[in-house]
Protein backbone atom coordinates (compact mmCIF):
# COMPACT_ATOMS: atom_id res chain seq x y z
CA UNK A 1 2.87 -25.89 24.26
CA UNK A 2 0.16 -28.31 23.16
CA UNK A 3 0.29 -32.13 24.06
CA UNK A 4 -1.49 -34.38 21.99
CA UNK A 5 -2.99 -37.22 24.48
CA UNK A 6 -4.79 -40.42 22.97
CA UNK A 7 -7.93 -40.28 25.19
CA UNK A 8 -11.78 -40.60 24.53
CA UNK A 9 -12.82 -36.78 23.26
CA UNK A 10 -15.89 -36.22 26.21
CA UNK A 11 -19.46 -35.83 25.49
CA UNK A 12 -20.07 -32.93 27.33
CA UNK A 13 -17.73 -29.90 26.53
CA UNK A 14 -14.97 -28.51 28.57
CA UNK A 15 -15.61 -24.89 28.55
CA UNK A 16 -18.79 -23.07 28.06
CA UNK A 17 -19.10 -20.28 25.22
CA UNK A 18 -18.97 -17.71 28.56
CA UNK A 19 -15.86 -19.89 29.80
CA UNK A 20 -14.16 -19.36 26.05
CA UNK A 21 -14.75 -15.51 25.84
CA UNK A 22 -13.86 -15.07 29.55
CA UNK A 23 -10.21 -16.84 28.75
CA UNK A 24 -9.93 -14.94 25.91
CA UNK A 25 -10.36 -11.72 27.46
CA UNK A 26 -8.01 -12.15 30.03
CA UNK A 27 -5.10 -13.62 27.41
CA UNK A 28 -6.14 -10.34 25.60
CA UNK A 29 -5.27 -8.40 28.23
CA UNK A 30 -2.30 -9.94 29.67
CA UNK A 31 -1.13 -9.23 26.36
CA UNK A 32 -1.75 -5.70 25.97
CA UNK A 33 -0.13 -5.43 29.81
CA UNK A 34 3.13 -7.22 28.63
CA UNK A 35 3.35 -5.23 25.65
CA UNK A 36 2.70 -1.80 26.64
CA UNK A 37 4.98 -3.06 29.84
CA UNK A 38 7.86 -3.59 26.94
CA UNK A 39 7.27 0.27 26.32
CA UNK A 40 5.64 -0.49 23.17
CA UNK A 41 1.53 0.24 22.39
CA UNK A 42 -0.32 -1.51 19.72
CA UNK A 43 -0.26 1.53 17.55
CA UNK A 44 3.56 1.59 17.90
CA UNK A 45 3.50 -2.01 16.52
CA UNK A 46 1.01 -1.49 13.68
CA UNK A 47 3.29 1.62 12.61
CA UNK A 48 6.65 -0.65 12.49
CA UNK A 49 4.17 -3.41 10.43
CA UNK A 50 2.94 -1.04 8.40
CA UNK A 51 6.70 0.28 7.47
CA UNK A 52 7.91 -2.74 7.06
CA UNK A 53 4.94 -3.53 4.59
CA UNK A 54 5.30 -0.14 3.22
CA UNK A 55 9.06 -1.12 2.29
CA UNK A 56 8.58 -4.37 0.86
CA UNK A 57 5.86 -3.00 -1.33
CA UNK A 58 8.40 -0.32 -2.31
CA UNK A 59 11.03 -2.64 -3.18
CA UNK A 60 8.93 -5.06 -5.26
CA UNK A 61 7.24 -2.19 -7.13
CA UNK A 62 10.63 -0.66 -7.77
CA UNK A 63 12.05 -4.08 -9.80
CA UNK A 64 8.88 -4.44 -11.39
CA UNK A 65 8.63 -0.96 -12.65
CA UNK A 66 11.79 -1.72 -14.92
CA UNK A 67 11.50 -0.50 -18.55
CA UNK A 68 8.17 1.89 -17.27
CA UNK A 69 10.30 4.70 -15.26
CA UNK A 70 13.62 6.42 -15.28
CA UNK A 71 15.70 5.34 -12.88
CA UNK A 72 17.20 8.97 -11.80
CA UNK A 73 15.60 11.45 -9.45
CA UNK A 74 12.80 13.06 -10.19
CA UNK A 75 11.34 9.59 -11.58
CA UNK A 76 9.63 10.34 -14.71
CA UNK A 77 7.76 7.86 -17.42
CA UNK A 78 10.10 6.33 -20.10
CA UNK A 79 7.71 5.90 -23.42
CA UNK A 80 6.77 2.39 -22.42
CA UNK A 81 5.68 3.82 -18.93
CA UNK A 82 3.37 6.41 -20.60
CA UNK A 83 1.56 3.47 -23.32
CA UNK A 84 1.09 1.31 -19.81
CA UNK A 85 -0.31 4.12 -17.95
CA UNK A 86 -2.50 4.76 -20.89
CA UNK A 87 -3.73 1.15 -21.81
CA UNK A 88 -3.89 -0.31 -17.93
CA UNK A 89 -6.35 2.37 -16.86
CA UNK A 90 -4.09 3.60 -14.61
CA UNK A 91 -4.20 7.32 -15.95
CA UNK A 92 -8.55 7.21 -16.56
CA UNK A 93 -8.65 5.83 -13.39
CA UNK A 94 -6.38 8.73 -11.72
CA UNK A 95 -8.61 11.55 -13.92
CA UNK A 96 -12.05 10.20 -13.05
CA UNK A 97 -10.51 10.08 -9.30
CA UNK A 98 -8.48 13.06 -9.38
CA UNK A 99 -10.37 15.17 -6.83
CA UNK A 100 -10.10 12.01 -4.08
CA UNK A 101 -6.76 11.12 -4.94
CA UNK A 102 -5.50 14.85 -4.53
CA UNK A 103 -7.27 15.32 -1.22
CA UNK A 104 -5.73 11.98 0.22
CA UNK A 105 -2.51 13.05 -1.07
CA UNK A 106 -2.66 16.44 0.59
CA UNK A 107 -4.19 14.92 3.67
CA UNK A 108 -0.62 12.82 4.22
CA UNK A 109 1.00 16.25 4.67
CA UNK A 110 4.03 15.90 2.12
CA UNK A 111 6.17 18.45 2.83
CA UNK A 112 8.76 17.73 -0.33
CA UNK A 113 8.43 16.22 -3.72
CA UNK A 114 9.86 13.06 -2.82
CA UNK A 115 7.44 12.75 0.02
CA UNK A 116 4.80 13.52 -2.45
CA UNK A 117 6.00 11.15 -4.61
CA UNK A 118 6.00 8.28 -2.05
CA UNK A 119 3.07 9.21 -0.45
CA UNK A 120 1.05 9.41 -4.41
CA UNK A 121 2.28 5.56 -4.42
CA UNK A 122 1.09 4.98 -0.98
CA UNK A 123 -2.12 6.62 -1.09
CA UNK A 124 -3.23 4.82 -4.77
CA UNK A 125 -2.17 1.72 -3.41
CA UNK A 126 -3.91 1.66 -0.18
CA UNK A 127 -7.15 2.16 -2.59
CA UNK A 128 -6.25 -0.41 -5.14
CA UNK A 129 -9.12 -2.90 -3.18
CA UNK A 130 -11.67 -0.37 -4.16
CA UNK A 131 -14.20 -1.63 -7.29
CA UNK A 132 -12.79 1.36 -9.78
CA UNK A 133 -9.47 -0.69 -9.90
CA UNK A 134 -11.25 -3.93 -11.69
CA UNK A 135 -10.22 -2.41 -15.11
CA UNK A 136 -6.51 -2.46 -14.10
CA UNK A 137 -6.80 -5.71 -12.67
CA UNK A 138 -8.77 -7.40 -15.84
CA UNK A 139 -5.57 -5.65 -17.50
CA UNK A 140 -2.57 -7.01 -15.18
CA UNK A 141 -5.16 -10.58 -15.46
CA UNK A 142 -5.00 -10.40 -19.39
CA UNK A 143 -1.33 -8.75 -19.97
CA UNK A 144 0.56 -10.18 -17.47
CA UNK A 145 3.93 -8.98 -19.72
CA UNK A 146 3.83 -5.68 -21.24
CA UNK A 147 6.19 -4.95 -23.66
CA UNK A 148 8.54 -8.29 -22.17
CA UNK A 149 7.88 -7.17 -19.04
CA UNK A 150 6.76 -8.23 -16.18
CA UNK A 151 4.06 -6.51 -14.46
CA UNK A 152 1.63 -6.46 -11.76
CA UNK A 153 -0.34 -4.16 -10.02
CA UNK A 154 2.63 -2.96 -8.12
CA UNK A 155 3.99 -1.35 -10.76
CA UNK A 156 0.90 0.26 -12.63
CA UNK A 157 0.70 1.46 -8.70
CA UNK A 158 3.79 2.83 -9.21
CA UNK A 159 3.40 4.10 -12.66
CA UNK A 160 -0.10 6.18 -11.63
CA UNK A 161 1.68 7.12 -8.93
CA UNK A 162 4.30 8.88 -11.04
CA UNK A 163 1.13 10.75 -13.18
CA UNK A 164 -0.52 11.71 -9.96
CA UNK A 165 2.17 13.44 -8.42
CA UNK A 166 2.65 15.34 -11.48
CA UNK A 167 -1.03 16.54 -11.05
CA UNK A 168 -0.91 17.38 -7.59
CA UNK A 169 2.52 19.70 -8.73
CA UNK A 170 -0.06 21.19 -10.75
CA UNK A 171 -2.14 21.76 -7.86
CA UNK A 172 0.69 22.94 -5.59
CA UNK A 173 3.25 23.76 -7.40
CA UNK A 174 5.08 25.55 -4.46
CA UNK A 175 5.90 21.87 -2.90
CA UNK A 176 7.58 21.06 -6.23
CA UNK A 177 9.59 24.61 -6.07
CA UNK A 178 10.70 24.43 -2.45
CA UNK A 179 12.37 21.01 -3.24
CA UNK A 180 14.38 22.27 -5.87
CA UNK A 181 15.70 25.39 -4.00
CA UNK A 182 17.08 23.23 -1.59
């Protein structure tokens, strides 16, 4: 708690630089004690952040998706989704990439297709602060409705996400196969 007191600030300071780093050290580490006491560990915390970010993203990419997508499992491109893929960026931007984006893809382990398809979404999306994603944003900045909808970079996400998983079928097909014989 912090108490605001109406006294003269002094001339000379409280705490030295050495003072401020040594409180903050020991805060830092009482920390880390009470929350690895709690049975918890930082990484256990960043993993429940990140699905809880991971979720939200999902959720918001999902409504904004609308006309772009079919709504039934597997997700494919309606018409509308294929023009936006095209004029975004999203698919040059997946083809000039597609070496990275399959490794990274692969590299998440998916085991299924809807893994694959979650993790294409996650792993264009993690990338989407990288400089070849400027043409999509000048796009989203410029055609903020497509077609009277909405749309953001969420949803081109989503859409390239759609076209990438398709490619990386291509590449392992057997991932695609083992999901439909179960």
């Amino acid at each position: 708690m912090i108490f605001l007191v109406d006294a003269p600030i002094p001339k000379t300071p409280l705490f030295t630089t050495g003072d401020i780093i040594a409180i903050c050290a020991i805060a830092l580490s009482t920390l880390i004690i009470i929350i690895q006491s709690r049975g918890k560990t930082i990484q256990d915390i960043k993993d429940g952040i990140d699905r809880i970010e991971k979720f939200l993203i999902l959720q918001f990419g999902a409504e904004t998706a609308g006309i772009f997508m079919t709504n039934h499992s597997p997700t494919s491109l309606t018409a509308s989704g294929v023009n936006l893929l095209n004029e975004s960026g999203g698919k040059k931007l997946i083809d000039e990439n597609l070496d990275f984006f399959i490794a990274e893809l692969h590299n998440t382990l998916s085991k299924t297709a809807p893994d694959a398809e979650n993790n294409a979404f996650e792993v264009i999306f993690k990338n989407s602060d990288n400089k070849n994603f400027k043409g999509i944003k000048d796009f989203i900045y410029n055609h903020s409705v497509y077609e009277g909808s909405q749309i953001n970079l969420t949803a081109i996400v989503k859409i390239s996400s759609i076209y990438l998983r398709d490619k990386y079928f291509e590449k392992y097909p057997d991932i695609l196969q083992s999901s439909a014989s179960s």
